[in-house]
N, C-alpha and C. Protein backbone atom coordinates (compact mmCIF):
# COMPACT_ATOMS: atom_id res chain seq x y z
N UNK A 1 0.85 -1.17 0.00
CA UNK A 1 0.00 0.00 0.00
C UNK A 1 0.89 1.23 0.00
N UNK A 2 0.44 2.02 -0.84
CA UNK A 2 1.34 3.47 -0.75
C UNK A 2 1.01 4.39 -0.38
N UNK A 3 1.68 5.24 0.83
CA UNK A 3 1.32 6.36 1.42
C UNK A 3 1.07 7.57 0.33
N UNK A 4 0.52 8.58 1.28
CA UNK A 4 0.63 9.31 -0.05
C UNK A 4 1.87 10.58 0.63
N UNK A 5 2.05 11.76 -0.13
CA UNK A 5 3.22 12.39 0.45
C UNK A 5 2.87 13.20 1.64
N UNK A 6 1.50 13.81 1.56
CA UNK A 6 1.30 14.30 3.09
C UNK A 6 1.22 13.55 4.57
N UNK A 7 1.30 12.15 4.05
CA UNK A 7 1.51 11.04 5.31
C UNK A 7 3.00 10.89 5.54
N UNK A 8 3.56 10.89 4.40
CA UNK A 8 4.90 10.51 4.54
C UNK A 8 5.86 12.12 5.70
N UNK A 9 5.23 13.27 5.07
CA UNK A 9 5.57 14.27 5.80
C UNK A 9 4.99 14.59 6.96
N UNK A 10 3.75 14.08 7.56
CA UNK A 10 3.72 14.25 8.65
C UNK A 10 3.83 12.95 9.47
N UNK A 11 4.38 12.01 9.26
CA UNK A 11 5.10 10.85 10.06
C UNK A 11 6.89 11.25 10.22
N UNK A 12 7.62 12.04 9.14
CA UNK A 12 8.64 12.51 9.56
C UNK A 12 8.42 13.56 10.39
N UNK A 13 7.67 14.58 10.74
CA UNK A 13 7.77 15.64 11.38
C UNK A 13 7.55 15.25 12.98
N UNK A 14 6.66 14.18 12.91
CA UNK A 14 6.17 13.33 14.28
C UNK A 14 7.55 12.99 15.21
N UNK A 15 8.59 12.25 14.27
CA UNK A 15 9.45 11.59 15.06
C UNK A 15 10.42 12.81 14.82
N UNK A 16 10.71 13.87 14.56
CA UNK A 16 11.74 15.18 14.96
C UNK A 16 11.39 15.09 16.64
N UNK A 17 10.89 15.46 17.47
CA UNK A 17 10.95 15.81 18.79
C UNK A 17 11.34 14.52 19.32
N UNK A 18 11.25 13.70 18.41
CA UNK A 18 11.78 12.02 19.42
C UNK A 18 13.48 12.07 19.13
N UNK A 19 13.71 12.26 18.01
CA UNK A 19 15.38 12.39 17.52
C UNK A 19 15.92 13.51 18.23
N UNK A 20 15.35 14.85 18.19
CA UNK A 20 15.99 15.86 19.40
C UNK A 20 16.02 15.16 20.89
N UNK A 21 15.37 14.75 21.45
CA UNK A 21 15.03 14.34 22.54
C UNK A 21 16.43 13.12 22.88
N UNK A 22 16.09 12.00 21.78
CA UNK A 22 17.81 11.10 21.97
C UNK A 22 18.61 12.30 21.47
N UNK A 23 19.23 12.98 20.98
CA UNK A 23 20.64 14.15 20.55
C UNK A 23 20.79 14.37 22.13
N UNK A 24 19.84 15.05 22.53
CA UNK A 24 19.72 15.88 23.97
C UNK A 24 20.13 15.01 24.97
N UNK A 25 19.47 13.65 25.50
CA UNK A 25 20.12 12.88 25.99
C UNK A 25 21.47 12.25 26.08
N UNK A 26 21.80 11.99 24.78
CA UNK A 26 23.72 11.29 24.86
C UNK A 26 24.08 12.71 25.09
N UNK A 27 23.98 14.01 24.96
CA UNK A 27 24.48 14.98 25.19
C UNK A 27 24.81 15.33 26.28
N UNK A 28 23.69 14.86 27.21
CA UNK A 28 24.00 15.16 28.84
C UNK A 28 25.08 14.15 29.25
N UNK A 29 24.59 13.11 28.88
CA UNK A 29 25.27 12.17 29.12
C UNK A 29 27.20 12.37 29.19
N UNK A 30 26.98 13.03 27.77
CA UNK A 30 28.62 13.08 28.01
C UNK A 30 29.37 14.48 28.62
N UNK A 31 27.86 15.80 28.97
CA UNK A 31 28.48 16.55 29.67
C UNK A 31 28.77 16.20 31.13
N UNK A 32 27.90 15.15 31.92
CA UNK A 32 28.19 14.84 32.98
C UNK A 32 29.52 14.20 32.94
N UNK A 33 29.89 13.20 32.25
CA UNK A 33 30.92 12.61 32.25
C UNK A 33 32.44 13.87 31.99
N UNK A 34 32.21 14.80 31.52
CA UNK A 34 33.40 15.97 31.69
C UNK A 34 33.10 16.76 32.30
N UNK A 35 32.19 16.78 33.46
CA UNK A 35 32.37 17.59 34.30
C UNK A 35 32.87 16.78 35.85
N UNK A 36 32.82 15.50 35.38
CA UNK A 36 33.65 14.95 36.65
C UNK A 36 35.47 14.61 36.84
N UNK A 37 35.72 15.15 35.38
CA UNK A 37 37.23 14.79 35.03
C UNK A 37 37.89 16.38 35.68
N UNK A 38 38.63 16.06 36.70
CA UNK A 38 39.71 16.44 37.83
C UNK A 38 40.23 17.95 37.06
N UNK A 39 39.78 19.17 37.82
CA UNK A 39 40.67 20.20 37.06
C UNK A 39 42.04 19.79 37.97
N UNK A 40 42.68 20.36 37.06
CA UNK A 40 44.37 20.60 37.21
C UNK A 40 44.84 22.14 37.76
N UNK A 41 45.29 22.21 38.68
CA UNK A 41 45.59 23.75 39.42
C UNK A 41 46.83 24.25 38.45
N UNK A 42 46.80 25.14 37.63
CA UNK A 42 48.61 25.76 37.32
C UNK A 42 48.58 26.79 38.53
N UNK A 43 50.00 26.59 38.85
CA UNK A 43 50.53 26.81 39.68
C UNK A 43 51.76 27.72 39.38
N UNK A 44 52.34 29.37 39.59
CA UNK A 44 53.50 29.23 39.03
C UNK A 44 54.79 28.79 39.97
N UNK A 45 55.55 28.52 39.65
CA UNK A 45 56.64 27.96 40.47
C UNK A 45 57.63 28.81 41.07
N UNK A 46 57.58 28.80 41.97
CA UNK A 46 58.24 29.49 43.46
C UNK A 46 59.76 29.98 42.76
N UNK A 47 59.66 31.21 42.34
CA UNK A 47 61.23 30.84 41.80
C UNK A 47 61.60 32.83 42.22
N UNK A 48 62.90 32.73 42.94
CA UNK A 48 63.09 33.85 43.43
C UNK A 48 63.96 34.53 42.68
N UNK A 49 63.91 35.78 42.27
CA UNK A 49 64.54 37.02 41.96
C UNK A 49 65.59 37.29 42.37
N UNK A 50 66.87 36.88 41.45
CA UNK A 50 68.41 37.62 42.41
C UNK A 50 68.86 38.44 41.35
N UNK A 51 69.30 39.35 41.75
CA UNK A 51 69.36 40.61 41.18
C UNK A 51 71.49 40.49 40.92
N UNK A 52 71.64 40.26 40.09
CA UNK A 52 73.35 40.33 39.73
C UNK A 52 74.15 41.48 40.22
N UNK A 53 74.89 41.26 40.85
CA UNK A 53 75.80 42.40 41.42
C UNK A 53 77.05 42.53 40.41
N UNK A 54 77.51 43.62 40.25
CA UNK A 54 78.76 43.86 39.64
C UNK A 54 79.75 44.24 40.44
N UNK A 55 80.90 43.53 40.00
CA UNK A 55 81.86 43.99 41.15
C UNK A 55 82.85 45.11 40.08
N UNK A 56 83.75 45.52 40.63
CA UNK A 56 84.89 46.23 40.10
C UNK A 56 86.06 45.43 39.99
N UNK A 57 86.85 45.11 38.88
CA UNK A 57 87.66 44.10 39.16
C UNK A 57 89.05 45.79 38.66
N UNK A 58 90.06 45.35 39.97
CA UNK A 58 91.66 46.34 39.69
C UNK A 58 92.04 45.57 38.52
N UNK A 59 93.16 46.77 37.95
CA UNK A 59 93.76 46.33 36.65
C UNK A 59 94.98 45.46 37.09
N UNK A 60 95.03 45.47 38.70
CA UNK A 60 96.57 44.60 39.50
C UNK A 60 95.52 43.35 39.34
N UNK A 61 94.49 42.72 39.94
CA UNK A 61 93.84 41.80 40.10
C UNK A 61 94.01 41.18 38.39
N UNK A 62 93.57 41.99 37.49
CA UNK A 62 93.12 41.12 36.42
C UNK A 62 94.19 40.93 35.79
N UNK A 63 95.61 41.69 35.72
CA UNK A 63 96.62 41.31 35.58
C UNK A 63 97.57 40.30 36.19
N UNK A 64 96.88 40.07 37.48
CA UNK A 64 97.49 38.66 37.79
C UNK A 64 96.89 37.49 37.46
N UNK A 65 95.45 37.61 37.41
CA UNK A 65 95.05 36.08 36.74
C UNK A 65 95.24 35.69 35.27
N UNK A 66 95.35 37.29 34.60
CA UNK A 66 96.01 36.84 33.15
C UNK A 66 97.37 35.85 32.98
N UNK A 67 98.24 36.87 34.01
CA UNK A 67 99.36 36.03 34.58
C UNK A 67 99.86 34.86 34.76
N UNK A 68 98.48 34.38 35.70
CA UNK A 68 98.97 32.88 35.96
C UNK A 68 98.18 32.16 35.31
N UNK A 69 97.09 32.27 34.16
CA UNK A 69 96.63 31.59 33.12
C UNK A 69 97.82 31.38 31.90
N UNK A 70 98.82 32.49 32.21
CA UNK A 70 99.46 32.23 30.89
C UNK A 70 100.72 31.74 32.09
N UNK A 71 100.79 31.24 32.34
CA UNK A 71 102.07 30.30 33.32
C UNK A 71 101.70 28.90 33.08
N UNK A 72 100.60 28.95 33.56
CA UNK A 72 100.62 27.17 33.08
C UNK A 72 100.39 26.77 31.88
């Protein structure tokens, strides 16, 4: 027996709120499942600030370690 096309279109329009309805469901489904996966804290890492000092090196000082670099 053959439907005719206004049966055929309102038997598809029937089952739209049943197909949204399963979408909507696995949907929750898998938002529950990522909302139980563990946030991760960033953290930044403890790391302290040293500030470089310059020293003054004498021209007697740096002339002696030239010195004894060129001795051995």
């Amino acid at each position: 027996m053959a439907y005719s096309e206004t049966k055929v279109i309102m038997g598809g329009l029937a089952h739209v709120p049943i197909l949204i309805f399963i979408v909507n469901f696995i949907k929750g489904k898998f938002q529950s499942i990522t909302s139980k996966v563990v946030e991760v804290k960033t953290e930044h890492p403890k790391v302290k600030v040293v500030e470089v000092k310059e020293e003054e090196v004498k021209s007697e000082e740096l002339n002696a370690t030239v010195f004894k670099e060129e001795a051995e």
